[in-house]
C-alpha atoms as a PDB file:
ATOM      1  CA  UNK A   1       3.522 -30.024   0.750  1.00  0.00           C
ATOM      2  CA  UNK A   2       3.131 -28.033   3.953  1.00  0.00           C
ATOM      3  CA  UNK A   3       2.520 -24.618   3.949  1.00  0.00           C
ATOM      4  CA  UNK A   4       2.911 -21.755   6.396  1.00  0.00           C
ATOM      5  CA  UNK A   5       0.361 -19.197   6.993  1.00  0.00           C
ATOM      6  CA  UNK A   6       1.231 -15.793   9.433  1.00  0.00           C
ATOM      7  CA  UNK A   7      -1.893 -13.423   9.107  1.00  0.00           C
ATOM      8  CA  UNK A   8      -5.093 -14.093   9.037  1.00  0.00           C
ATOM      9  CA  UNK A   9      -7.028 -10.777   9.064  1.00  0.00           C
ATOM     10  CA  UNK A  10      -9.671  -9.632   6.607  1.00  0.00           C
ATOM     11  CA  UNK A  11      -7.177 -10.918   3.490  1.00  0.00           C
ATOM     12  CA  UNK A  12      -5.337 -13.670   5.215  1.00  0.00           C
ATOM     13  CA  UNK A  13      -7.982 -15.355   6.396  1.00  0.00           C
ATOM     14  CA  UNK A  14      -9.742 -16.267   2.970  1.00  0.00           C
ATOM     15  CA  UNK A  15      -6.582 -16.662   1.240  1.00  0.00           C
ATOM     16  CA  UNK A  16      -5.211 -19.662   3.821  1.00  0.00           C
ATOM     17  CA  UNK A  17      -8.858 -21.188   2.625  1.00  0.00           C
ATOM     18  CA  UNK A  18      -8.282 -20.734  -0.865  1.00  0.00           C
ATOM     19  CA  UNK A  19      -5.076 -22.838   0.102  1.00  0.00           C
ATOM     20  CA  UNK A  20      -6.551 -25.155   1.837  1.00  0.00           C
ATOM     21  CA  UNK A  21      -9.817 -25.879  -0.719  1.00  0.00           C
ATOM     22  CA  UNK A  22      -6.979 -26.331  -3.328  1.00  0.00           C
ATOM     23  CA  UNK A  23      -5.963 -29.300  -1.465  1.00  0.00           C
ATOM     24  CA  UNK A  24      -2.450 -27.785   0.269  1.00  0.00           C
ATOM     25  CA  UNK A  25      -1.574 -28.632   3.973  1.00  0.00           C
ATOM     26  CA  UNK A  26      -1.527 -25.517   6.328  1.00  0.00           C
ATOM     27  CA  UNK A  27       0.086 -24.618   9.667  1.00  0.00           C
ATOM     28  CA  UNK A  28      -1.262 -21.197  10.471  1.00  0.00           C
ATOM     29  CA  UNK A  29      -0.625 -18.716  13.386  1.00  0.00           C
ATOM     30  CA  UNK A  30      -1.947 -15.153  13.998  1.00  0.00           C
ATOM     31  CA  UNK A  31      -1.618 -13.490  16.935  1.00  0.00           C
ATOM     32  CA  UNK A  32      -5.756 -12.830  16.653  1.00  0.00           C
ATOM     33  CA  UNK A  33      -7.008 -16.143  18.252  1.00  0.00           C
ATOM     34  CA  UNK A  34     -10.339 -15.990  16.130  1.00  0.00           C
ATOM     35  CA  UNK A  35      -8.565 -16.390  13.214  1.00  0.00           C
ATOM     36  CA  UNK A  36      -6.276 -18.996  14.322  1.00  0.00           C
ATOM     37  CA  UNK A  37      -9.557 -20.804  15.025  1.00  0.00           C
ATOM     38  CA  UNK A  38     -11.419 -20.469  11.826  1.00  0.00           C
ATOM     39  CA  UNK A  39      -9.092 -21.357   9.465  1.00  0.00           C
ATOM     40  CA  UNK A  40      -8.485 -24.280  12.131  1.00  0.00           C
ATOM     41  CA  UNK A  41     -11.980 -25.153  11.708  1.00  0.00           C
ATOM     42  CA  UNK A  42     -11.358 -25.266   7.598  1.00  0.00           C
ATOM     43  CA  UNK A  43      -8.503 -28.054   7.997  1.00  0.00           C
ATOM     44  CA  UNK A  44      -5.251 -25.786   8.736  1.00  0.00           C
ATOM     45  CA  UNK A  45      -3.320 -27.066  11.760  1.00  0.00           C
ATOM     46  CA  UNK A  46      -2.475 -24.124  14.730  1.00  0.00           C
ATOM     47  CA  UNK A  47       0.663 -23.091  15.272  1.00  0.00           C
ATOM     48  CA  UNK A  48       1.330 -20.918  18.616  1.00  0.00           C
ATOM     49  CA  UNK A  49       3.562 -18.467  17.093  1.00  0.00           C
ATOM     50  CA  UNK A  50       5.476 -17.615  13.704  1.00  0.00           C
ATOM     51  CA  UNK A  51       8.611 -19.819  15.188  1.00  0.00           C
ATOM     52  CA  UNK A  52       6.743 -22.605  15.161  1.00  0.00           C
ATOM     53  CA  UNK A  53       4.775 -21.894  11.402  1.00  0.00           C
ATOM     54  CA  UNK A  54       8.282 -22.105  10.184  1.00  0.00           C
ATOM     55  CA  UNK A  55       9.639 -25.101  11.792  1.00  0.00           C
ATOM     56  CA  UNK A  56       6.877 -27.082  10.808  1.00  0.00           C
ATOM     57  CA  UNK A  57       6.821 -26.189   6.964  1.00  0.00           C
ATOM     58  CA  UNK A  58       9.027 -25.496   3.786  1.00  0.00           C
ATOM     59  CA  UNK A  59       7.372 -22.124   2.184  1.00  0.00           C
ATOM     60  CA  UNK A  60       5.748 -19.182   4.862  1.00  0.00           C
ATOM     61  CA  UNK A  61       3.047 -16.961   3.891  1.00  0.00           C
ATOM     62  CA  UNK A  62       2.844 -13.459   5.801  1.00  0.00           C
ATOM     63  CA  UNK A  63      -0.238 -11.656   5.203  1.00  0.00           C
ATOM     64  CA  UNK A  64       0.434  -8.670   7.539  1.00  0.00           C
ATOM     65  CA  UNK A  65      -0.393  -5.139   7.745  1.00  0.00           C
ATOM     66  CA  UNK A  66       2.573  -2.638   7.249  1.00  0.00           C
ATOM     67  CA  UNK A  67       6.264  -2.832   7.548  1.00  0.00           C
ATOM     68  CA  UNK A  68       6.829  -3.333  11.449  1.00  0.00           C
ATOM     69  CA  UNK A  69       4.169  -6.151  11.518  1.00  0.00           C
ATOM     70  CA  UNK A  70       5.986  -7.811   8.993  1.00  0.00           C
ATOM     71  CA  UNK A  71       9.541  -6.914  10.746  1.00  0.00           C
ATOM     72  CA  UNK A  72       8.149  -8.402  13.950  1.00  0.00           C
ATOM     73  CA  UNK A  73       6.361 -11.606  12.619  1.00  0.00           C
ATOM     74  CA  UNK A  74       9.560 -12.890  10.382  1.00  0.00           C
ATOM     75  CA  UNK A  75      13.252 -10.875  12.033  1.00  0.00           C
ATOM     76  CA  UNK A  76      11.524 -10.975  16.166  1.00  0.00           C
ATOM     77  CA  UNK A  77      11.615 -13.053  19.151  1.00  0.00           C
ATOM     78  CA  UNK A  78       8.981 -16.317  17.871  1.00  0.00           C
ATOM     79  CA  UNK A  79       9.245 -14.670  14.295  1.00  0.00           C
ATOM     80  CA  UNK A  80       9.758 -16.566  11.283  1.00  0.00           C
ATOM     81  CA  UNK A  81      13.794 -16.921  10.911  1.00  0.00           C
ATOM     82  CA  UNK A  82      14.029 -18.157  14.293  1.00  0.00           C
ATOM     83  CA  UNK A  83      11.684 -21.702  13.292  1.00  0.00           C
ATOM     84  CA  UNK A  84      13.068 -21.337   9.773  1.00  0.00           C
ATOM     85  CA  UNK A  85      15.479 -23.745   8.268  1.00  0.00           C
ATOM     86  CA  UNK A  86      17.688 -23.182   5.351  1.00  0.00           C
ATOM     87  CA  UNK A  87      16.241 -23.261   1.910  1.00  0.00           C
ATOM     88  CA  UNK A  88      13.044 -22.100   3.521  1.00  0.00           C
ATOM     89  CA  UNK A  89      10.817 -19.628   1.773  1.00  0.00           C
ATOM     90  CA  UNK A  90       9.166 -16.769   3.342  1.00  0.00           C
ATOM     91  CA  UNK A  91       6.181 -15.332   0.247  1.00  0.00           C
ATOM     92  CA  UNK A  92       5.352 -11.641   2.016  1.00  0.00           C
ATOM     93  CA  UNK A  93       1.778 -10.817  -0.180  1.00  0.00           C
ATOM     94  CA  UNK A  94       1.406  -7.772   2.620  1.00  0.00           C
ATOM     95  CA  UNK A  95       1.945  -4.278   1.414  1.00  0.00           C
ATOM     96  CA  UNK A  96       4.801  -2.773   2.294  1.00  0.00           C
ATOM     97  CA  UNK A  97       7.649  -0.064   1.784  1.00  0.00           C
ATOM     98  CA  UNK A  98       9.740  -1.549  -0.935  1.00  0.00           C
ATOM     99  CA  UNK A  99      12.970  -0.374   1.279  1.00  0.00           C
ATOM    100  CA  UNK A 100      11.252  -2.668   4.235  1.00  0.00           C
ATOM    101  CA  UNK A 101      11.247  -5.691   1.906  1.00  0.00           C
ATOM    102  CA  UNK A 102      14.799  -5.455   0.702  1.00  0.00           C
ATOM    103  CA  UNK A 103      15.612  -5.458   4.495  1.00  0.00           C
ATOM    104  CA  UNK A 104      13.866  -7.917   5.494  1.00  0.00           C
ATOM    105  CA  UNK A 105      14.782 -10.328   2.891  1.00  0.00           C
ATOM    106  CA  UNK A 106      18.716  -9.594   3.888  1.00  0.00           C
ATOM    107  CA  UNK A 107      18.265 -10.644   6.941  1.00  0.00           C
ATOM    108  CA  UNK A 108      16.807 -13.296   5.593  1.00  0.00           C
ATOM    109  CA  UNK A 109      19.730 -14.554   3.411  1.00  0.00           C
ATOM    110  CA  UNK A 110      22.045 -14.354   6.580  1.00  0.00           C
ATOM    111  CA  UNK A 111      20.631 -17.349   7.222  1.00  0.00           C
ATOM    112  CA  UNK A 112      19.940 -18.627   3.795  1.00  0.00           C
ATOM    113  CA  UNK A 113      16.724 -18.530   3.487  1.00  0.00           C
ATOM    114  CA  UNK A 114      14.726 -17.167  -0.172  1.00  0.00           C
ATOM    115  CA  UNK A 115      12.302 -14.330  -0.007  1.00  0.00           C
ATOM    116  CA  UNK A 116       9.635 -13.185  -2.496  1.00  0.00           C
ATOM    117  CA  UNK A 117       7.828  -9.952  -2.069  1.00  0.00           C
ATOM    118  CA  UNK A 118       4.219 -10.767  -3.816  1.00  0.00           C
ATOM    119  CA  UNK A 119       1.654  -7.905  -2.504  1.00  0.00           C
ATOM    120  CA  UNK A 120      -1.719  -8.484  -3.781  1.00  0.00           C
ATOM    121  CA  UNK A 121      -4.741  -5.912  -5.497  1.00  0.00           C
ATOM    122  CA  UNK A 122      -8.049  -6.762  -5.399  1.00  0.00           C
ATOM    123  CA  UNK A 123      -9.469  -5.689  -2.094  1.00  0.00           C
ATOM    124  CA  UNK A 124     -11.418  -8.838  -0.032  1.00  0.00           C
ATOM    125  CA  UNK A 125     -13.765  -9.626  -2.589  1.00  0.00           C
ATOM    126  CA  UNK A 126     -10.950 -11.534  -5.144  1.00  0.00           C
ATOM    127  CA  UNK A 127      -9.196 -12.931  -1.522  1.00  0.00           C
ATOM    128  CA  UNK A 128     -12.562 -14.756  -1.039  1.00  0.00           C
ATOM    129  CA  UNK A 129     -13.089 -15.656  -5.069  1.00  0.00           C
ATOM    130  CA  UNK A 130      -8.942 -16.217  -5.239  1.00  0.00           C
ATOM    131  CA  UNK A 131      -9.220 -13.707  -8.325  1.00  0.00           C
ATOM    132  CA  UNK A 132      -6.544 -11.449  -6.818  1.00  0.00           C
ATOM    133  CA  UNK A 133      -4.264  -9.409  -8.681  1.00  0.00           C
ATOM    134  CA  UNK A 134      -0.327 -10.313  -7.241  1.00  0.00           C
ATOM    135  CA  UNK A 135       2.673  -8.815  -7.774  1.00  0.00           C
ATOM    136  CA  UNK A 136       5.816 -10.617  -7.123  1.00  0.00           C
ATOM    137  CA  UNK A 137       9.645  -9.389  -6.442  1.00  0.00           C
ATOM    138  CA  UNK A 138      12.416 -11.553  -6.389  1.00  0.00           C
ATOM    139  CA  UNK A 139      14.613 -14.495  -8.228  1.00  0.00           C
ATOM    140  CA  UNK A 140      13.357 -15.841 -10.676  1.00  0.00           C
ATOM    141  CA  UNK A 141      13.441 -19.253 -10.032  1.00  0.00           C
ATOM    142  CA  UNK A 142      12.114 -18.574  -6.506  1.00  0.00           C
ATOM    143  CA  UNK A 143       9.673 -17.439  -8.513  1.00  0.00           C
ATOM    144  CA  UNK A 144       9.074 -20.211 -10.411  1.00  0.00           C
ATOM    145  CA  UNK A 145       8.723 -22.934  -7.297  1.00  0.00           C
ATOM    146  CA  UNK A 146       5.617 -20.522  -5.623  1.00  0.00           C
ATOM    147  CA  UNK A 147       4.086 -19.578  -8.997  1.00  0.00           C
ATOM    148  CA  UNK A 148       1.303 -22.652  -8.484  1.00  0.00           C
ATOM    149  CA  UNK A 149       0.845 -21.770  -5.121  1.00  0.00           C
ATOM    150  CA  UNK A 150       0.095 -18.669  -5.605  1.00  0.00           C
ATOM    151  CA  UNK A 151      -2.220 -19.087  -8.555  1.00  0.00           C
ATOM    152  CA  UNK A 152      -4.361 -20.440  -5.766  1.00  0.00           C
ATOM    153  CA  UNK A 153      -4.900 -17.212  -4.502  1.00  0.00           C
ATOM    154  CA  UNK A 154      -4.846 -14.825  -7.387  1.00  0.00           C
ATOM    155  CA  UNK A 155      -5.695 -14.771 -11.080  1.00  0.00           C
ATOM    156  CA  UNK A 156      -3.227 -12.707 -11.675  1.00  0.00           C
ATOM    157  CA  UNK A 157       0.873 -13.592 -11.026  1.00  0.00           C
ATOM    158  CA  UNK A 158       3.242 -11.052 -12.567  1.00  0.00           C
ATOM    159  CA  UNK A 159       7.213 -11.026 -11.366  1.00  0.00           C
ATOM    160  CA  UNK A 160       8.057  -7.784 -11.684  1.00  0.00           C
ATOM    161  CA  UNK A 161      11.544  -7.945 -10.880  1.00  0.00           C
ATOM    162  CA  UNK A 162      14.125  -8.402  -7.987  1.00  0.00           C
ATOM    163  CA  UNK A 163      12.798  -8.338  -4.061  1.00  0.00           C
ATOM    164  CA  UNK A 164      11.390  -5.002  -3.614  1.00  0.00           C
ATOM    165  CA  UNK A 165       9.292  -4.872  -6.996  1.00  0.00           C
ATOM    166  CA  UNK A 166       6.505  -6.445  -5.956  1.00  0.00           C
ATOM    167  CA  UNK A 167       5.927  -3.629  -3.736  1.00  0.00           C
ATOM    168  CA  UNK A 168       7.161  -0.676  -6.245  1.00  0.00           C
ATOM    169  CA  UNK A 169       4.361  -2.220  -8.563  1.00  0.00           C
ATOM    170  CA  UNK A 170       2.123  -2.322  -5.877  1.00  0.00           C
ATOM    171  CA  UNK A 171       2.468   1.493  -4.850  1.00  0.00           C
ATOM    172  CA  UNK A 172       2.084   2.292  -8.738  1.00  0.00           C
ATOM    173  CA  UNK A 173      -1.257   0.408  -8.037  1.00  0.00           C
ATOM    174  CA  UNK A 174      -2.777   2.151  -5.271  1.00  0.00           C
ATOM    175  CA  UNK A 175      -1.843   5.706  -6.821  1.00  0.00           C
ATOM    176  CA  UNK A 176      -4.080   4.765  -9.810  1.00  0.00           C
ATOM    177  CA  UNK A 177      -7.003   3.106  -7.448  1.00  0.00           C
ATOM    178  CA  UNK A 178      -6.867   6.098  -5.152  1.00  0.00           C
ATOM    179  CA  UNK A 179      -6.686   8.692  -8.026  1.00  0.00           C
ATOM    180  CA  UNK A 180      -9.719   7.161  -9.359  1.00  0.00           C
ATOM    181  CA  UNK A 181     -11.771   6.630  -6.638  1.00  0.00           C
ATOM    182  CA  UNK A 182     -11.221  10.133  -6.141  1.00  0.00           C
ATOM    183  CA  UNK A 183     -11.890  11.675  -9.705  1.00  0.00           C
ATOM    184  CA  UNK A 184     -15.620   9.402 -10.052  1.00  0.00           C
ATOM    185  CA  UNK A 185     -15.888  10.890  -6.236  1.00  0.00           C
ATOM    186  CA  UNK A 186     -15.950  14.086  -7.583  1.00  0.00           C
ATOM    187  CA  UNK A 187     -17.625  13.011 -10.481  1.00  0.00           C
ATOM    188  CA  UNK A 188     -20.691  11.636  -9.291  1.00  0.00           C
ATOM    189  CA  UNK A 189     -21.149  14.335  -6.693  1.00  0.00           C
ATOM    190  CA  UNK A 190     -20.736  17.104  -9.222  1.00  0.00           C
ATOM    191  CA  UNK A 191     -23.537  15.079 -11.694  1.00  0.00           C
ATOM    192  CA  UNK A 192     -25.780  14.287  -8.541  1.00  0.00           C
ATOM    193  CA  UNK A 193     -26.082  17.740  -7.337  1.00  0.00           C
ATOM    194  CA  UNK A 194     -26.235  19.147 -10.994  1.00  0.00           C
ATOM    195  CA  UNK A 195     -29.921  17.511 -10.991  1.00  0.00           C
ATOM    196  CA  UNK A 196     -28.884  14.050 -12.951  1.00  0.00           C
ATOM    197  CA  UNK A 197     -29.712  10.841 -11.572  1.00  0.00           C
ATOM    198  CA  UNK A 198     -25.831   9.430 -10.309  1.00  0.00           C
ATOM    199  CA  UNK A 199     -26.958   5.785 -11.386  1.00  0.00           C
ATOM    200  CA  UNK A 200     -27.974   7.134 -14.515  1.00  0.00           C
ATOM    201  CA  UNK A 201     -24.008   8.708 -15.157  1.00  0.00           C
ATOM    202  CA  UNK A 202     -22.122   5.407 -13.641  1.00  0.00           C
ATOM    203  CA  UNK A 203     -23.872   3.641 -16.434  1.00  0.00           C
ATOM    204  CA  UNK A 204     -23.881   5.635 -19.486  1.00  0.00           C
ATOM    205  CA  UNK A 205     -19.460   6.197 -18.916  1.00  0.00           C
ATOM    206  CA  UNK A 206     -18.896   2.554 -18.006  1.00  0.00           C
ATOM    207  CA  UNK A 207     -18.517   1.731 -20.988  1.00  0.00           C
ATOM    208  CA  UNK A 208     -16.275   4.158 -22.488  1.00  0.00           C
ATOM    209  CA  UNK A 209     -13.411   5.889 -21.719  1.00  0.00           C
ATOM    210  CA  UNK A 210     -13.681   6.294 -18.344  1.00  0.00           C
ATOM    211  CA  UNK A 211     -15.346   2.627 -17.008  1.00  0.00           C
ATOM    212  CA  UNK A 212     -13.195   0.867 -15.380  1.00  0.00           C
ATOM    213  CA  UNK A 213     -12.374  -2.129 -12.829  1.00  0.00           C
ATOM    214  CA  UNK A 214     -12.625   0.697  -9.938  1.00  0.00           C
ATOM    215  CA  UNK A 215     -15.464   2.252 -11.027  1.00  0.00           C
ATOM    216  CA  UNK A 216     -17.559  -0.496 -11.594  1.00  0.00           C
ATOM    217  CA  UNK A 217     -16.278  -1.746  -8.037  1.00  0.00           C
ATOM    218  CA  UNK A 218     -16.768   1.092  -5.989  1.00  0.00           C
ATOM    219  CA  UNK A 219     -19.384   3.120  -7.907  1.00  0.00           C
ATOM    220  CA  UNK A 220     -22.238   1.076  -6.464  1.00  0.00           C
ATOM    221  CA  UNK A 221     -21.169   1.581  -2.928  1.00  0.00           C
ATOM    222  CA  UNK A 222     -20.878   5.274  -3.261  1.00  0.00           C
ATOM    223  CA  UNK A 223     -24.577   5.068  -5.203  1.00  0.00           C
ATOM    224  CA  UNK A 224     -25.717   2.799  -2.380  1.00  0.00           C
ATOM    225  CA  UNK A 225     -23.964   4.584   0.577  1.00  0.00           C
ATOM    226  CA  UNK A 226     -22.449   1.338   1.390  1.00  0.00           C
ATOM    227  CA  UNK A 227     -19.208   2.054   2.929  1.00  0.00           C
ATOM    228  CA  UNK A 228     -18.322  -1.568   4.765  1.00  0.00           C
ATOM    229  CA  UNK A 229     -14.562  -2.067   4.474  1.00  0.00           C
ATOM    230  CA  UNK A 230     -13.120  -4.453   1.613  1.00  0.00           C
ATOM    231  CA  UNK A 231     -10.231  -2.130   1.850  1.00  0.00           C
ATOM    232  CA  UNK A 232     -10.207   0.739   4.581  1.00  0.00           C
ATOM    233  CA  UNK A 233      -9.693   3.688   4.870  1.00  0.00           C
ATOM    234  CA  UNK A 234      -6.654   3.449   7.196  1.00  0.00           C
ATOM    235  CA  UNK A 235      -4.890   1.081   4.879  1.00  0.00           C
ATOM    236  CA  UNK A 236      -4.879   3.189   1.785  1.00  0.00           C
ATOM    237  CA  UNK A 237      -3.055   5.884   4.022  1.00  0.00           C
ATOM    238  CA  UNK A 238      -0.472   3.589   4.818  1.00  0.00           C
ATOM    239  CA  UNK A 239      -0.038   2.075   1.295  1.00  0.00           C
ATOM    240  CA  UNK A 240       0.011   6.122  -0.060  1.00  0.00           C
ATOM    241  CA  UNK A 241       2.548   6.862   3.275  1.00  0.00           C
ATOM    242  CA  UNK A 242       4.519   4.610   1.558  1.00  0.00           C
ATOM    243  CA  UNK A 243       4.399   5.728  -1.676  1.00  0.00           C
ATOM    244  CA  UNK A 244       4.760   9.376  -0.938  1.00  0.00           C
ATOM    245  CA  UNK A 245       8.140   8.209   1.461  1.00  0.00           C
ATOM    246  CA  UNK A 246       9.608   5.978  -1.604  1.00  0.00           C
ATOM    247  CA  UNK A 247       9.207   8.660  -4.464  1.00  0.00           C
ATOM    248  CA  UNK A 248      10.940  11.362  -1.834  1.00  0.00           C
ATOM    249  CA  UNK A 249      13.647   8.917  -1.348  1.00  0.00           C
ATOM    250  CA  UNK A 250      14.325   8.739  -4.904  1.00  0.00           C
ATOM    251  CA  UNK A 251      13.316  11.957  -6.202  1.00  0.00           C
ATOM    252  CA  UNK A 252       9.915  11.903  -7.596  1.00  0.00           C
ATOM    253  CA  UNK A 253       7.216  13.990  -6.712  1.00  0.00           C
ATOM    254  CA  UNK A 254       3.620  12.976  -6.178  1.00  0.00           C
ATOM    255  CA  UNK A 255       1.266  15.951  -5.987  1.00  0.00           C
ATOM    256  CA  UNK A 256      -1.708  14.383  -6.675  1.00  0.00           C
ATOM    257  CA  UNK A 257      -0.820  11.197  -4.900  1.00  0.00           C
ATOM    258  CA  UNK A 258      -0.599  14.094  -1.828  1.00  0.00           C
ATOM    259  CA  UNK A 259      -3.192  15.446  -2.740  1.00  0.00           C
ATOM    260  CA  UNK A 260      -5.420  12.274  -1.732  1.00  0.00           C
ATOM    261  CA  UNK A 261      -3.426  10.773   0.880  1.00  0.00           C
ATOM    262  CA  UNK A 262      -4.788  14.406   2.501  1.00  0.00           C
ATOM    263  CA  UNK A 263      -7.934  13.882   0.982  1.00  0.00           C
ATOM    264  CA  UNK A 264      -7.990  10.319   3.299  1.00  0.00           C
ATOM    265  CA  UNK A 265      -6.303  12.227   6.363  1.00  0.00           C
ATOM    266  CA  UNK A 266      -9.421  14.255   6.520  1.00  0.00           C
ATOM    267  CA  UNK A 267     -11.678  11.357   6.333  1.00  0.00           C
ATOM    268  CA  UNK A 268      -9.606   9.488   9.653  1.00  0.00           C
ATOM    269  CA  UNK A 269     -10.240  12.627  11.110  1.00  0.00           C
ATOM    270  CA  UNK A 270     -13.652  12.940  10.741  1.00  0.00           C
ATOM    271  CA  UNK A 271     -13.861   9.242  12.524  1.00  0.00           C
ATOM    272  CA  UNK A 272     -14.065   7.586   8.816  1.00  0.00           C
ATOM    273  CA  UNK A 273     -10.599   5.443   8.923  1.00  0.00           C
ATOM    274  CA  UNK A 274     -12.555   1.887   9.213  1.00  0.00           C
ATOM    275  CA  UNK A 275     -14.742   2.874   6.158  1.00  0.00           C
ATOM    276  CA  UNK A 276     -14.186   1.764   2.993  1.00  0.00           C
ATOM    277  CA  UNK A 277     -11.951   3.669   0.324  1.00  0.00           C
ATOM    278  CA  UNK A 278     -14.907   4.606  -1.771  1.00  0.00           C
ATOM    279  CA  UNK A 279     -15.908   6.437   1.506  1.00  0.00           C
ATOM    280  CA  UNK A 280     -13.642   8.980  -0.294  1.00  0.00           C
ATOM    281  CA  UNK A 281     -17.114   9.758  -1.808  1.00  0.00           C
ATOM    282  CA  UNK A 282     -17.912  11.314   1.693  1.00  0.00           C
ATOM    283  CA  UNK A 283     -15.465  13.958   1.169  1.00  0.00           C
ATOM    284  CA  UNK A 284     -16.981  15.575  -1.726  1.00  0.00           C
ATOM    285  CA  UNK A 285     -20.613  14.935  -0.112  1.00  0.00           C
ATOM    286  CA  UNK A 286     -19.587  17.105   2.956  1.00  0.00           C
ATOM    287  CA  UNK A 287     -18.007  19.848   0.683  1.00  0.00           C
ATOM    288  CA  UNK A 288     -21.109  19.695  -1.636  1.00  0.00           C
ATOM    289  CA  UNK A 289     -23.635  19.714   0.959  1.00  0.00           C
ATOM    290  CA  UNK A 290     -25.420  16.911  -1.119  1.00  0.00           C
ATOM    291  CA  UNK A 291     -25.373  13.029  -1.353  1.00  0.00           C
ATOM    292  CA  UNK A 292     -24.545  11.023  -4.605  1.00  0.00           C
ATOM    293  CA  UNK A 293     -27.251   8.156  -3.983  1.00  0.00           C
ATOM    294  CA  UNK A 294     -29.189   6.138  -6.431  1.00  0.00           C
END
């Protein structure tokens, strides 16, 4: 079986491999070159645009960056439904606003073609070790044919419901991951400057009540100052944007979720967007006037 591949940035890129080391046929395109090449250079054939992923294959991966990206890539000019045949079907594992997904996967259907919206958690890391965390909208027995495919990529594969699910779940999850990068931020800064050694309180509440999969992920970058991107900055705004736009559209309010999202504002500002979401850390260290470091 041939498989499609639009996207290959920092997630993309490791996830067409995982693909590809799992023995599928690719056709990949990115509008990047670089990427395009690498993934070439793994075994993937190059496509010249999204158009031509589509008319070459059966099932299309986008692995894009917001909404419009995804908009443009599978509804524009070269895009995805223009190469894509009926029965075709797109998988989009980017994060986006569930609204955009429902949309998107309309259009779609105008032409007859299936669409599953399967966001993924787990930062680059679990791309790379295909232990990602992914969260699928849409029919079930969509579902079903993509389910091996995308075990490739993640350890994880939960349907959640129809299109648009996969990325309500996936908002739900980057509330919690911000949240808590946010409260051990504050944490570990309040600790450091108290007089105790930071290292000292990330391992003596790891394992209780308060360890978890985000602390013990982003802990030791905030003890090492080690703020290189496996998810920026810049991307958590958007994902939180998105968030903070659904829950006004249907009447739920997010004042903590706010709370961050200005938390992260403040951070882009201060010329931090490319840094790494436990770079959240920083905030606290510039109101504190003191470093949490091991």
């Amino acid at each position: 079986m041939k498989i499609g591949f639009v996207g290959l940035g920092i997630m993309g890129k490791p996830m067409a491999k995982n693909l590809l080391k799992a023995g599928y046929q690719l056709v990949v395109y990115d509008i990047v070159a670089a990427g395009v090449k690498d993934v070439a250079a793994a075994g993937a054939e190059a496509a010249t645009s999204a158009k031509e992923v589509a008319q070459k294959t059966d099932i299309v991966i986008t692995m894009l960056p917001n909404s419009p990206h995804v908009k443009a890539a599978v509804l524009g000019p070269n895009g995805v439904l223009e190469g894509a045949k009926p029965g075709t079907i797109i998988v989009d594992m980017s994060s986006i606003a569930p609204l955009a997904a429902k949309e998107v996967a309309a259009k779609a259907a105008e032409k007859g073609v299936e669409m599953l919206d399967a966001p993924v958690s787990g930062g680059e890391p679990k791309a790379i070790d295909g232990t990602l965390s992914i969260m699928v909208g849409g029919k079930k027995e969509i579902f079903d044919k993509c389910q091996a495919i995308l075990s490739k990529m993640g350890a994880s594969v939960v349907l959640c419901g129809e299109i648009g699910a996969g990325n309500t779940t996936k908002l739900a999850n980057q509330i919690i991951v911000a949240l808590n990068i946010a409260a051990m931020s504050e944490a570990l800064v309040l600790g450091a400057k108290a007089g105790v050694n930071p290292e000292t309180i990330y391992k003596a509440i790891r394992g209780g009540l308060a360890g978890s999969t985000v602390l013990d992920a982003k802990a030791p970058m905030v003890l090492s100052g080690n703020f290189k991107p496996g998810f920026r900055i810049e991307l958590h705004i958007k994902d939180l944007a998105n968030a903070i736009e659904t829950g006004h559209e249907i009447g739920v309010p997010l004042p903590l979720t706010s709370q961050v999202m200005e938390i992260m504002q403040a951070l882009k500002v201060d010329g931090k967007a490319g840094n790494d979401h436990s770079g959240i850390a920083q905030y606290y260290e510039k109101l504190a006037k003191f470093e949490a470091r091991k």
